[in-house]
C-alpha atoms as a PDB file:
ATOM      1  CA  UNK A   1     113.303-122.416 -18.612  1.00  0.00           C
ATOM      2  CA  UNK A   2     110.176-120.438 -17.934  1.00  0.00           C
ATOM      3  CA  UNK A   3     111.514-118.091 -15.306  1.00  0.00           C
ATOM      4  CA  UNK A   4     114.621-117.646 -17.231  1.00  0.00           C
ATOM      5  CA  UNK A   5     112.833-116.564 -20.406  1.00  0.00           C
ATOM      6  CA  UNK A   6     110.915-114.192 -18.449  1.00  0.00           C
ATOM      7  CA  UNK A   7     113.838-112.502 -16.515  1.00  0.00           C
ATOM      8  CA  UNK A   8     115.592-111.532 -20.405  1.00  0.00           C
ATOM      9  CA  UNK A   9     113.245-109.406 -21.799  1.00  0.00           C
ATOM     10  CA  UNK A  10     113.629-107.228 -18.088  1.00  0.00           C
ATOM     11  CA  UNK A  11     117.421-107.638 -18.130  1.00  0.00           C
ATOM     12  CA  UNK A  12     117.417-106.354 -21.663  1.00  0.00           C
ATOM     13  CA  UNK A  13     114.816-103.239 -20.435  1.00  0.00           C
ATOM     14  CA  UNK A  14     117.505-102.867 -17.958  1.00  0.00           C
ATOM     15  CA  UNK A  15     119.958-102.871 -19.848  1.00  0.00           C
ATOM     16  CA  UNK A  16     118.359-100.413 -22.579  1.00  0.00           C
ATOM     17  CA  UNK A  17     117.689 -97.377 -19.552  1.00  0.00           C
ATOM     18  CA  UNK A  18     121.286 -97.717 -18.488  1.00  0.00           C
ATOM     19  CA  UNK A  19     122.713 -97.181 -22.061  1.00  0.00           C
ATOM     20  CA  UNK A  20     119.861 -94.172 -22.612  1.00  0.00           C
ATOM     21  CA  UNK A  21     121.179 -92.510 -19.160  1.00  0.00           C
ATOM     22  CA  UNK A  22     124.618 -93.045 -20.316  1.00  0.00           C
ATOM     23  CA  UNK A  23     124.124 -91.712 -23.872  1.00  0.00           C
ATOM     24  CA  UNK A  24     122.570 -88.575 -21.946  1.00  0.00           C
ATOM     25  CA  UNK A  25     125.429 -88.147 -19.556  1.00  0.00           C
ATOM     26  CA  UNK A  26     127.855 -88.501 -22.477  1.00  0.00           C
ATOM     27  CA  UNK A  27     125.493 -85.849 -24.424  1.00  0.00           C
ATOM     28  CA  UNK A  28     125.717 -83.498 -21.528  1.00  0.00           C
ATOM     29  CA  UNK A  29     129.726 -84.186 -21.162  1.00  0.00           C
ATOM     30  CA  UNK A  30     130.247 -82.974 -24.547  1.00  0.00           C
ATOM     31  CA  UNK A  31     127.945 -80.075 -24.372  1.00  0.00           C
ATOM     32  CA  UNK A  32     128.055 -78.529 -21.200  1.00  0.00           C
ATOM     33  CA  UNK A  33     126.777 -75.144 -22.083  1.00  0.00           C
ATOM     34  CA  UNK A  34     123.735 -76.498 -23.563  1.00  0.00           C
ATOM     35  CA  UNK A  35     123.043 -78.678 -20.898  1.00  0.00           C
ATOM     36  CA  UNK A  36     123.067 -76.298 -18.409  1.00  0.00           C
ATOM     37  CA  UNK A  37     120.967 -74.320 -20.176  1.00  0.00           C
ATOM     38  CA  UNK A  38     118.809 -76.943 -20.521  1.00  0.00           C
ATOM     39  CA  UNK A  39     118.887 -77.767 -16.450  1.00  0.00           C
ATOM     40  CA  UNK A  40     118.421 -74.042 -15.923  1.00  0.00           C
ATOM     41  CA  UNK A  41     115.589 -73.973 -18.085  1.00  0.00           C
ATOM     42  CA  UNK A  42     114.014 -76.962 -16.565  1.00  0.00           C
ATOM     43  CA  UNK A  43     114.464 -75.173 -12.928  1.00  0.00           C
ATOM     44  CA  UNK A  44     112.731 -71.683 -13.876  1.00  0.00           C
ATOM     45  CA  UNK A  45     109.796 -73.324 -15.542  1.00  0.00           C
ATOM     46  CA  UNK A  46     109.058 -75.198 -12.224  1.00  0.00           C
ATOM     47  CA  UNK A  47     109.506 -72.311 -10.317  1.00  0.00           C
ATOM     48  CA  UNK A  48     107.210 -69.975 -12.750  1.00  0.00           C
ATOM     49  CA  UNK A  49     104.503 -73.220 -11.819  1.00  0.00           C
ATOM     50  CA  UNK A  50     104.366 -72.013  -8.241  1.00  0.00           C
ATOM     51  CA  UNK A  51     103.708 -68.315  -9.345  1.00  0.00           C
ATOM     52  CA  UNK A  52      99.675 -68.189  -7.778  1.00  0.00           C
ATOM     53  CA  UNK A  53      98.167 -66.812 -11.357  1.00  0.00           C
ATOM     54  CA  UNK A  54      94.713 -67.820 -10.229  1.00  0.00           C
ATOM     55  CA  UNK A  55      94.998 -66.728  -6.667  1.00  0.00           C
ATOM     56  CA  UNK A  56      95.392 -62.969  -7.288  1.00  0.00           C
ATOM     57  CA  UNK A  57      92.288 -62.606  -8.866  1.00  0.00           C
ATOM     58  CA  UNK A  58      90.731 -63.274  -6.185  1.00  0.00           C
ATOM     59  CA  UNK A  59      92.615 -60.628  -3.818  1.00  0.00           C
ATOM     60  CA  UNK A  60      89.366 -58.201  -5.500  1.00  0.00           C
ATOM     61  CA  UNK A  61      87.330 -59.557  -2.697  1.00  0.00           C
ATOM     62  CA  UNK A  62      88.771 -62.064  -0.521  1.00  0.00           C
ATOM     63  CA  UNK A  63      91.581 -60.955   1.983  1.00  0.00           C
ATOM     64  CA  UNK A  64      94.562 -63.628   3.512  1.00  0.00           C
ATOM     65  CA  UNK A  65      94.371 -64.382   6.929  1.00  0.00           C
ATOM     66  CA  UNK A  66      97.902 -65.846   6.269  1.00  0.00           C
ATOM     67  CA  UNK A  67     100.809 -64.814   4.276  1.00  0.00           C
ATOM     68  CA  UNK A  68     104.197 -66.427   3.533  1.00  0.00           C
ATOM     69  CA  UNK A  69     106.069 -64.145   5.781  1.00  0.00           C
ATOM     70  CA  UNK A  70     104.094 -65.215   8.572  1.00  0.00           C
ATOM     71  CA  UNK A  71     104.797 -68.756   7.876  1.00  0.00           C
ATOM     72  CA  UNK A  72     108.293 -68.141   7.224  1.00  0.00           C
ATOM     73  CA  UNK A  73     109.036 -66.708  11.008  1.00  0.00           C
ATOM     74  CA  UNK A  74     106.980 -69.155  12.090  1.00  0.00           C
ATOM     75  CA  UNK A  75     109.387 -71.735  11.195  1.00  0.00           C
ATOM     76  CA  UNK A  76     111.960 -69.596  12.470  1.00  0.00           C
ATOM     77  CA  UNK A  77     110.960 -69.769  15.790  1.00  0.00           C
ATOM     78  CA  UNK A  78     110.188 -73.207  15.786  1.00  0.00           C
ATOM     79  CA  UNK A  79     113.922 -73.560  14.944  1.00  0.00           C
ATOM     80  CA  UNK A  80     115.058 -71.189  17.381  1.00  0.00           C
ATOM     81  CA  UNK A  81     112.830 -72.902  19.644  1.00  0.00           C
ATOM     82  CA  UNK A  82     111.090 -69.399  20.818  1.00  0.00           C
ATOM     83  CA  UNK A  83     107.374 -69.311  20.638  1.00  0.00           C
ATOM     84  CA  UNK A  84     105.718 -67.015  18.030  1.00  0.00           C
ATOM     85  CA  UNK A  85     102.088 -65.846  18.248  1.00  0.00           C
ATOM     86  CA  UNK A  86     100.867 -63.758  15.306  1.00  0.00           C
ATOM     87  CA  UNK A  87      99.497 -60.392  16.310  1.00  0.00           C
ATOM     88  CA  UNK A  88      96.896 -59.429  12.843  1.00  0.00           C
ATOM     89  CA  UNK A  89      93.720 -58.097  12.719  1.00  0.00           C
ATOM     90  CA  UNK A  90      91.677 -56.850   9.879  1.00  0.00           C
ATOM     91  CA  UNK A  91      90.494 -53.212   9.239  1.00  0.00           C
ATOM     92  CA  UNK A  92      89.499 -51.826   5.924  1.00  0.00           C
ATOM     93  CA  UNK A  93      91.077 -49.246   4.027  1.00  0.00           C
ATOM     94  CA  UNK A  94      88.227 -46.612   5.320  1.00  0.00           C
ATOM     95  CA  UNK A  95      89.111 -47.224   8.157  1.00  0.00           C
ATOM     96  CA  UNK A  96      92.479 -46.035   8.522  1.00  0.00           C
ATOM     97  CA  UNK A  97      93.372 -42.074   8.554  1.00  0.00           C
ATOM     98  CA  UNK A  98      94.236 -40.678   5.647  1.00  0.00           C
ATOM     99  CA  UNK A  99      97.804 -39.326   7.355  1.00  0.00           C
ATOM    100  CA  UNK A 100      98.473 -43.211   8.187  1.00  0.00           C
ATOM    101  CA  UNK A 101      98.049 -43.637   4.459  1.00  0.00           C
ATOM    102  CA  UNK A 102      99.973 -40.875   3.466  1.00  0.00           C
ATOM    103  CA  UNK A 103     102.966 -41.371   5.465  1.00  0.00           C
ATOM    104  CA  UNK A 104     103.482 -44.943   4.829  1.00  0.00           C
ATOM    105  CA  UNK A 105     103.340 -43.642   0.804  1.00  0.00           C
ATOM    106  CA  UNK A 106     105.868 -40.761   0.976  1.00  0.00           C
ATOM    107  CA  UNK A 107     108.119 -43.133   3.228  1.00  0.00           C
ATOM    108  CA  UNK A 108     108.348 -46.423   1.319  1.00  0.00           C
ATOM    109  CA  UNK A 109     107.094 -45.537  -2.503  1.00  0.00           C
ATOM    110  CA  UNK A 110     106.733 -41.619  -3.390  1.00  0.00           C
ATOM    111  CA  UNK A 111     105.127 -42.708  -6.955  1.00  0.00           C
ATOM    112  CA  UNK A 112     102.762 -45.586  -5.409  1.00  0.00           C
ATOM    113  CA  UNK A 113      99.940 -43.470  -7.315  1.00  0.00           C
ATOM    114  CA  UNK A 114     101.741 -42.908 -10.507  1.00  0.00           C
ATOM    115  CA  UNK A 115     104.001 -46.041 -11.384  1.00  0.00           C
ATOM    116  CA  UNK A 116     102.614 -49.582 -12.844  1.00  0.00           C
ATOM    117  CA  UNK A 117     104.453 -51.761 -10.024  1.00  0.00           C
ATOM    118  CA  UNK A 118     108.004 -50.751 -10.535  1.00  0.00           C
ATOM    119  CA  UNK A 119     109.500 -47.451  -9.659  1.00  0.00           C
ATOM    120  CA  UNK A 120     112.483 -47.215 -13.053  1.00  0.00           C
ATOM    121  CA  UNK A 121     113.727 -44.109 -11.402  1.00  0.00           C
ATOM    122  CA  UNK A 122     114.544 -45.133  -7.822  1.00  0.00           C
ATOM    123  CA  UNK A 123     115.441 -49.046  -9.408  1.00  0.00           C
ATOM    124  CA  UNK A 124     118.171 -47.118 -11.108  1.00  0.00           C
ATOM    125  CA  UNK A 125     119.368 -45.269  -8.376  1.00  0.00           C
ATOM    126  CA  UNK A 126     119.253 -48.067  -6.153  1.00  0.00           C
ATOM    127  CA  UNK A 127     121.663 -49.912  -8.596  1.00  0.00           C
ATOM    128  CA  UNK A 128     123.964 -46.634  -8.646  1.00  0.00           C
ATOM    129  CA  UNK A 129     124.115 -46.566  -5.118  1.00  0.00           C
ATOM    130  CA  UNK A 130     124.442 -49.760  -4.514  1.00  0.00           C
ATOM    131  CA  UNK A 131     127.752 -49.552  -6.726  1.00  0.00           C
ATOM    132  CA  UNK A 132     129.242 -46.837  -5.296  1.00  0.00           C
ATOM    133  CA  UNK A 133     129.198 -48.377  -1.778  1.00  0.00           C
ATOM    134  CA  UNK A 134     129.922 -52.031  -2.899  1.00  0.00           C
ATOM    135  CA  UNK A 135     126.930 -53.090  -0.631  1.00  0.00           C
ATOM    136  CA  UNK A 136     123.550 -53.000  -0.601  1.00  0.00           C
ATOM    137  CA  UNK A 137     122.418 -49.633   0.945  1.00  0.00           C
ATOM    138  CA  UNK A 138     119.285 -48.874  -0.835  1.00  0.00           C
ATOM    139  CA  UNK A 139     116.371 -50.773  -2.181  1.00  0.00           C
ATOM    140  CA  UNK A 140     114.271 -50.074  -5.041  1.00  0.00           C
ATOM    141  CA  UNK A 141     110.840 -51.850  -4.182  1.00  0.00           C
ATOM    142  CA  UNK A 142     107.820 -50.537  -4.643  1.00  0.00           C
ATOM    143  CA  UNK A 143     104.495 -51.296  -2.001  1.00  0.00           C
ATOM    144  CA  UNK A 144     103.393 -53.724  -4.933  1.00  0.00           C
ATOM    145  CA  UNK A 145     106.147 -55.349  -4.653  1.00  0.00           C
ATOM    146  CA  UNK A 146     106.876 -56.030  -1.051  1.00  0.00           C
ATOM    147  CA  UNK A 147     103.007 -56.664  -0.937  1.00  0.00           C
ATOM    148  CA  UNK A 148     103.859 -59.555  -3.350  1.00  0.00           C
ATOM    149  CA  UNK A 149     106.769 -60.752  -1.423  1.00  0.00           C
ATOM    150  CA  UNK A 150     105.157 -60.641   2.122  1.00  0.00           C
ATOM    151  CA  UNK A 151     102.191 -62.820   0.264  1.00  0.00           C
ATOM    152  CA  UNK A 152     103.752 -65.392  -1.550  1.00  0.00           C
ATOM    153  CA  UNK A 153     107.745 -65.626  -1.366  1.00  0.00           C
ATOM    154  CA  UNK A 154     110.364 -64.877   1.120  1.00  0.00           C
ATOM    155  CA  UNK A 155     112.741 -62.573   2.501  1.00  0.00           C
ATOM    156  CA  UNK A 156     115.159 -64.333   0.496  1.00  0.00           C
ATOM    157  CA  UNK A 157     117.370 -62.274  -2.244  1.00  0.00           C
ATOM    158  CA  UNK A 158     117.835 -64.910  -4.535  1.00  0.00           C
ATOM    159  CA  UNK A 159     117.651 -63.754  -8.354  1.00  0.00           C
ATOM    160  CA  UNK A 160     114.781 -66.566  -9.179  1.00  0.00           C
ATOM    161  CA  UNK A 161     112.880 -65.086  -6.005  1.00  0.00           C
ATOM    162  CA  UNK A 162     112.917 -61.774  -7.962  1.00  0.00           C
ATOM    163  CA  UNK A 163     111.880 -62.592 -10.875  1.00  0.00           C
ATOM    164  CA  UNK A 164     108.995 -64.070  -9.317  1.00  0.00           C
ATOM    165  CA  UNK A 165     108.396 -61.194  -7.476  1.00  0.00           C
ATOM    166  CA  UNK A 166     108.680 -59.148 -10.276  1.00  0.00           C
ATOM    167  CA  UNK A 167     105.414 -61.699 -12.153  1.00  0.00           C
ATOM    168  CA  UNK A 168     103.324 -61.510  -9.106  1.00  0.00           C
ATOM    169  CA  UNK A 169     104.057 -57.517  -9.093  1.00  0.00           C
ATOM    170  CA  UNK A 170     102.882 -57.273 -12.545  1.00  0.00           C
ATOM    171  CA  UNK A 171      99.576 -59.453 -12.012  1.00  0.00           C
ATOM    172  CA  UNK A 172      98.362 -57.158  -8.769  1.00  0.00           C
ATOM    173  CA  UNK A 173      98.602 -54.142 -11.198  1.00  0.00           C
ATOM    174  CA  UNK A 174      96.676 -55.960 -13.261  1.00  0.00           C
ATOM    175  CA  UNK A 175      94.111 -57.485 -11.443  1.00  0.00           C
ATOM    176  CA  UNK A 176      93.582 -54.940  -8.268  1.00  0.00           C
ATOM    177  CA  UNK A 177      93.292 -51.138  -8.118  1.00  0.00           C
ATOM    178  CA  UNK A 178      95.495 -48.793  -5.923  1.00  0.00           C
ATOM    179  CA  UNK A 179      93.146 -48.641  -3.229  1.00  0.00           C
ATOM    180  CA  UNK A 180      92.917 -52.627  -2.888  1.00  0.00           C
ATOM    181  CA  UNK A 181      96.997 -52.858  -2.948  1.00  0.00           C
ATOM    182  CA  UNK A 182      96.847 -50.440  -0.096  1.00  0.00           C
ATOM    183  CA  UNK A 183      94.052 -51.905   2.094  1.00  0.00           C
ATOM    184  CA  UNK A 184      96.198 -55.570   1.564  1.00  0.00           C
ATOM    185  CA  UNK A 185      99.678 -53.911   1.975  1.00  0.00           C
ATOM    186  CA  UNK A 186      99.131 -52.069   5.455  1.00  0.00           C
ATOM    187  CA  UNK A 187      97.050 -55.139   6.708  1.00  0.00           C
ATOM    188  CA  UNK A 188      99.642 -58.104   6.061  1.00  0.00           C
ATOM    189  CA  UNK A 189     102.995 -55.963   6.482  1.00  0.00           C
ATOM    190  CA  UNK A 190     105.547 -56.824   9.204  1.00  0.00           C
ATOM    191  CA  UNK A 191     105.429 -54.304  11.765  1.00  0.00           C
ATOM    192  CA  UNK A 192     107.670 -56.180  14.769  1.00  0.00           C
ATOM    193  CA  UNK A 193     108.207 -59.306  15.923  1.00  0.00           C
ATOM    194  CA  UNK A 194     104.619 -61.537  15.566  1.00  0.00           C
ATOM    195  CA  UNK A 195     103.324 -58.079  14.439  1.00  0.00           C
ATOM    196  CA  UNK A 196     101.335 -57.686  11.069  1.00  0.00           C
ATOM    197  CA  UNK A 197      99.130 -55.204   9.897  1.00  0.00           C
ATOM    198  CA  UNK A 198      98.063 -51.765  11.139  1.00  0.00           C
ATOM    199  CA  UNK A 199      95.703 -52.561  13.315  1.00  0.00           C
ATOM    200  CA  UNK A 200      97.866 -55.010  15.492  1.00  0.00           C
ATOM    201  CA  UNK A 201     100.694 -52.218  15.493  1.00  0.00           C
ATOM    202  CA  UNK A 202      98.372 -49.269  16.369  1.00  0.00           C
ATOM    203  CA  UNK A 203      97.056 -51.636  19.171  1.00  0.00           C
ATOM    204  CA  UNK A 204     100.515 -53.028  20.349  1.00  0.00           C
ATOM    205  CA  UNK A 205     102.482 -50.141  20.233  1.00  0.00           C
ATOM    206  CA  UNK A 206     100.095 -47.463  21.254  1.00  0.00           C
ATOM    207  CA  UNK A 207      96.818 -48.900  22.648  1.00  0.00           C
ATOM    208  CA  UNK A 208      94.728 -47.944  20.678  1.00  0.00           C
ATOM    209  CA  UNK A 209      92.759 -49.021  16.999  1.00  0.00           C
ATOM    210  CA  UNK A 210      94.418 -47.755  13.650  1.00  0.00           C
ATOM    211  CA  UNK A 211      91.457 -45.489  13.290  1.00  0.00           C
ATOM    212  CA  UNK A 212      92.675 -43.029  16.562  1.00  0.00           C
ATOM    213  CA  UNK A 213      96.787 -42.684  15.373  1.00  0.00           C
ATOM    214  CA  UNK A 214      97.596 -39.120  15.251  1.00  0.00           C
ATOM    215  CA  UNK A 215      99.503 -37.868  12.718  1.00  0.00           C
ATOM    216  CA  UNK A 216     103.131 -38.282  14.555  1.00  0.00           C
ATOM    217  CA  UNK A 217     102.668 -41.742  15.364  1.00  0.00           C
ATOM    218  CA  UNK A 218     101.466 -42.576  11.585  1.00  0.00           C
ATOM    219  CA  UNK A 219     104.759 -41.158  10.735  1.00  0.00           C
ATOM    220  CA  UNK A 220     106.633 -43.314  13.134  1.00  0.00           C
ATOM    221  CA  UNK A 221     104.708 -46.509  12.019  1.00  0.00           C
ATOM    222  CA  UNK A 222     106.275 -45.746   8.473  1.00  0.00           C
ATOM    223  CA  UNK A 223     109.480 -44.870   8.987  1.00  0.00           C
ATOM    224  CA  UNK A 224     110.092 -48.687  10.893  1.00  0.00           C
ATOM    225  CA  UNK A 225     108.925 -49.918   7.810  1.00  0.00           C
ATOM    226  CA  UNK A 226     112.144 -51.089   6.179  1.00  0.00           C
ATOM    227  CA  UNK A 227     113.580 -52.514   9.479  1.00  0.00           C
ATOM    228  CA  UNK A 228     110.450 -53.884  11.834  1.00  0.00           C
ATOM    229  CA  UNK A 229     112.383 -56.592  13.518  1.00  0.00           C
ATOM    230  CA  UNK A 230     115.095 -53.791  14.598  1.00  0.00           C
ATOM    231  CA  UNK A 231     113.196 -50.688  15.348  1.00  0.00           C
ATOM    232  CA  UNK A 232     110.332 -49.736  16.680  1.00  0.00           C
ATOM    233  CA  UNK A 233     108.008 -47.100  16.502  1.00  0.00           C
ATOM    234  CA  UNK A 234     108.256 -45.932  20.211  1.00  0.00           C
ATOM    235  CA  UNK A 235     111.842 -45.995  19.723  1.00  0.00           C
ATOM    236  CA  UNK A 236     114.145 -42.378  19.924  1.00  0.00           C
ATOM    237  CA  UNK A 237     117.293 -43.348  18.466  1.00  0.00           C
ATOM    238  CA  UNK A 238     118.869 -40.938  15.874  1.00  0.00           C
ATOM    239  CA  UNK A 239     117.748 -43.405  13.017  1.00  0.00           C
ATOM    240  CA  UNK A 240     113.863 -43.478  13.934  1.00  0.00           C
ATOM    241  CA  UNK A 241     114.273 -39.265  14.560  1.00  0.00           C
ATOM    242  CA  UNK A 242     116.566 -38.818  10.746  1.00  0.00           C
ATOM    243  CA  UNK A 243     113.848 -41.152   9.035  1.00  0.00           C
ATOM    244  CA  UNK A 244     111.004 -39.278  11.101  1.00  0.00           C
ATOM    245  CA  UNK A 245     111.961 -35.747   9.656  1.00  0.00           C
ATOM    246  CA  UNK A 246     112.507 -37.217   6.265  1.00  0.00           C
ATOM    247  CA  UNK A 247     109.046 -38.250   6.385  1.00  0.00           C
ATOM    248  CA  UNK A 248     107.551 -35.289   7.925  1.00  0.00           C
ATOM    249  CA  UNK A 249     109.567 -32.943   5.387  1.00  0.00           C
ATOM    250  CA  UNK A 250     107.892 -35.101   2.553  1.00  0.00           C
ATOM    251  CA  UNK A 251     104.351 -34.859   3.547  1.00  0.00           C
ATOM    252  CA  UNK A 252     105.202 -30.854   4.289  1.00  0.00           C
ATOM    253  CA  UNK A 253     106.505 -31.120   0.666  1.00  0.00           C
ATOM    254  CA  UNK A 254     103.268 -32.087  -0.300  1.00  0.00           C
ATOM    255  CA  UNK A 255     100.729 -29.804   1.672  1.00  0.00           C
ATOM    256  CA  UNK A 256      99.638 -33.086   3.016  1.00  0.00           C
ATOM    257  CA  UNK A 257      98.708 -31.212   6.126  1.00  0.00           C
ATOM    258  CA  UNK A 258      98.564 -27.631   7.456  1.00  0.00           C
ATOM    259  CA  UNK A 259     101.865 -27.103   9.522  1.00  0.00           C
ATOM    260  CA  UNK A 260      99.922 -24.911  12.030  1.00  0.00           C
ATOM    261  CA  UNK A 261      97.315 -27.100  12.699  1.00  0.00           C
ATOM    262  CA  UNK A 262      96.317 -28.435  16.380  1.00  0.00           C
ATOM    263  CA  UNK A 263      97.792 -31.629  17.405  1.00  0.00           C
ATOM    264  CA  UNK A 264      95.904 -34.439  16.476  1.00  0.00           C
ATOM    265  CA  UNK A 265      96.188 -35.555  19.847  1.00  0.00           C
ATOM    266  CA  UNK A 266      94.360 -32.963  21.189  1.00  0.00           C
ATOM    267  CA  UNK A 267      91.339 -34.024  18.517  1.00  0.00           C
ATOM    268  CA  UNK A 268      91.810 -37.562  18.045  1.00  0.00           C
ATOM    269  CA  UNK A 269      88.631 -38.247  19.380  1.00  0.00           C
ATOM    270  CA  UNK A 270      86.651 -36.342  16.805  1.00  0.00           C
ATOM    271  CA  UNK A 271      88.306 -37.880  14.244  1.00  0.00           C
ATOM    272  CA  UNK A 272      88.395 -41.103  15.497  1.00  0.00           C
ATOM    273  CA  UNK A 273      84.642 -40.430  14.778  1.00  0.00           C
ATOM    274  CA  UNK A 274      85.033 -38.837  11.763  1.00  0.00           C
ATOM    275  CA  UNK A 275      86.579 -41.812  10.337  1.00  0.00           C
ATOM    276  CA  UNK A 276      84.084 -44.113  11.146  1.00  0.00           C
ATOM    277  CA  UNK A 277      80.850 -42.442  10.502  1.00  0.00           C
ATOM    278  CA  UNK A 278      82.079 -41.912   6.656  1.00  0.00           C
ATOM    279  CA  UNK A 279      84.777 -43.462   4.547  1.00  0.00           C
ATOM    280  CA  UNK A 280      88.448 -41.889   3.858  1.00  0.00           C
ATOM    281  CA  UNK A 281      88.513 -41.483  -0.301  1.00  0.00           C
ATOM    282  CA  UNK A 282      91.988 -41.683  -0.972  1.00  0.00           C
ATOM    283  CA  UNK A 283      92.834 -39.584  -4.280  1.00  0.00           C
ATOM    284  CA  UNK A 284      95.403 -40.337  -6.246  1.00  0.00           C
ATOM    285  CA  UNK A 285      98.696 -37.874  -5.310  1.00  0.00           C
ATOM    286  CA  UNK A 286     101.261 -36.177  -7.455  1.00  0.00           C
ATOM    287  CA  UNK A 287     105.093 -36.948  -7.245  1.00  0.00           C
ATOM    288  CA  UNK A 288     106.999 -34.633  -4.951  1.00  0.00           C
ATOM    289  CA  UNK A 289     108.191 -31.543  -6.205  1.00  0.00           C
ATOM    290  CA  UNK A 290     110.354 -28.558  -5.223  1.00  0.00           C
ATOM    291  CA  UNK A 291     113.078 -28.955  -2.932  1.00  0.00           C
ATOM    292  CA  UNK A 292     111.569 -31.923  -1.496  1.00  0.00           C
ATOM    293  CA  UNK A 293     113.043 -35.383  -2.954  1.00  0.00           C
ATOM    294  CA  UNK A 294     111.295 -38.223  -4.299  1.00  0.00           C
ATOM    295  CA  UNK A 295     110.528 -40.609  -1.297  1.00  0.00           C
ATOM    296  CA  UNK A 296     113.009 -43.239  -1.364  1.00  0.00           C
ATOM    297  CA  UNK A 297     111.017 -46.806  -2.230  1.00  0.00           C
ATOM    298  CA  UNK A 298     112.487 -49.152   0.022  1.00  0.00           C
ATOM    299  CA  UNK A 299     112.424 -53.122   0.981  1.00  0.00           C
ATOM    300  CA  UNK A 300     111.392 -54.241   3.810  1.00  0.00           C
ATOM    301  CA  UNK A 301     114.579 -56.615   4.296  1.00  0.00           C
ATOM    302  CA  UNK A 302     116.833 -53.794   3.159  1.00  0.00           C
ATOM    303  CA  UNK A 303     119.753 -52.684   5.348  1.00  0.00           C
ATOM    304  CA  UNK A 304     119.109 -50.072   7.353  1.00  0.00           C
ATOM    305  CA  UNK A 305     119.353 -46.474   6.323  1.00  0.00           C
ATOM    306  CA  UNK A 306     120.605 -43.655   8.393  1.00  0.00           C
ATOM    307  CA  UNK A 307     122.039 -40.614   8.486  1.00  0.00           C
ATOM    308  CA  UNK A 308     124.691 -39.699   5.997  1.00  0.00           C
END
């Protein structure tokens, strides 16, 4: 009788659940649109809860030895069953040549200096584009942008991946100066396979430290940008040499450099020197003008561009 008595009152909480779930389900049944809404509500507030809001902050003065890309090819090796060892070594911002700066600018976001994370002019043409060829031919991001992807998300396209993208953009404007998104960007970007950062890609692909690249292989560093698992910067294909002289026409576009002046090759040791004995101040620049274009913002997963 005991037992019995007991076992109701759970029978009856049993019961109760089962007639709340179905009273939901019929709910939902009868008002689909709302309850997707509801589901898809549900979904983007969990994913806003993995946006790192306290974590940028402290990019002012601590930098990542690891970065979600990193992990992310690291798991794709493990599935491929290839080994992957990551290639990354620190160097600050004064460190690297002021050409190296400039290039990777003019290549990947012409209005890095100007712009609060997003680049409305180049977005818009990238959607235009994009249109007109029924495929995606052109991205629109900005360095602040694929600095937040490379940090905290994926190489995935996915429109909830944006939008997070487009929160974490906003809080590195907010929270770091130009300078800082620089020194993180060319430090944690993907430069080849188990290659990130400057440093590692001066070292692996020309043998020697970020602060000795001349002024033609800072150029070729940039230009492999959008497509590091694909091209390299030692490469001479016709897409590395059409993205070279866009590059070089830019920074010519720009007085960025004196077109008759000695090859840096010839000087790199003095300015290997040069650059560390005092810091490179990195002014602000201007947005190309004259019959040079606006350098073309582009993503690092983007499908390769070529000549027209």
């Amino acid at each position: 009788m005991s037992e019995a008595r007991n076992t109701e009152p759970h029978a009856r909480g049993n019961r109760s659940s089962f007639q709340h779930v179905q009273r939901v389900v019929q709910w939902a049944i009868a008002h689909k649109l709302k309850a997707l809404l509801i589901v898809f509500g549900l979904f983007v507030v969990v994913e806003l809860l993995t946006i790192p809001w306290f974590d940028v902050p402290r990019l002012r003065t601590e930098s990542p030895t690891e970065t979600a890309l990193m992990r992310q090819r690291r798991e794709e090796a493990e599935r491929e069953g290839r080994n992957f060892v990551v290639r990354h070594r620190w160097v600050p911002l004064s460190k690297i040549p002021r050409h190296v700066v400039n290039a990777v600018v003019v290549a990947e976001d012409g209005t890095f200096w100007e712009h609060g994370g997003f680049d409305w002019y180049e977005f818009k043409e990238s959607l235009k584009k994009n249109w007109e060829r029924k495929r995606a031919v052109r991205g629109a991001s900005t360095i602040t942008q694929q600095l937040a992807k490379n940090l905290y998300l994926s190489t995935s396209k996915d429109p909830i991946r944006k939008l997070k993208e487009w929160i974490i953009t906003l809080l590195l404007e907010a929270f770091l100066d130009k300078e800082r998104i620089l020194e993180l960007y060319l430090n944690i970007i993907e430069w080849g396979r188990g290659v990130f950062g400057i440093e590692a890609a001066a070292q692996t692909y020309f043998h020697r430290p970020a602060s000795a690249v001349t002024l033609e292989q800072a150029i070729r560093l940039a230009v492999v940008i959008p497509s590091p698992l694909k091209h390299r910067p030692t490469d001479n294909t016709r897409w590395v040499a059409f993205r070279r002289n866009v590059v070089l026409q830019r920074m010519q576009g720009r007085r960025y450099f004196d077109a008759e002046e000695p090859e840096e090759e010839d000087t790199q040791q003095e300015q290997s020197k040069e650059n560390q004995s005092s810091p490179v101040v990195i002014p602000p620049s201007p947005a190309d003008t004259g019959e040079v274009s606006n350098a073309v913002a582009s993503d690092s997963t983007d499908i390769d561009r070529g000549p027209p």
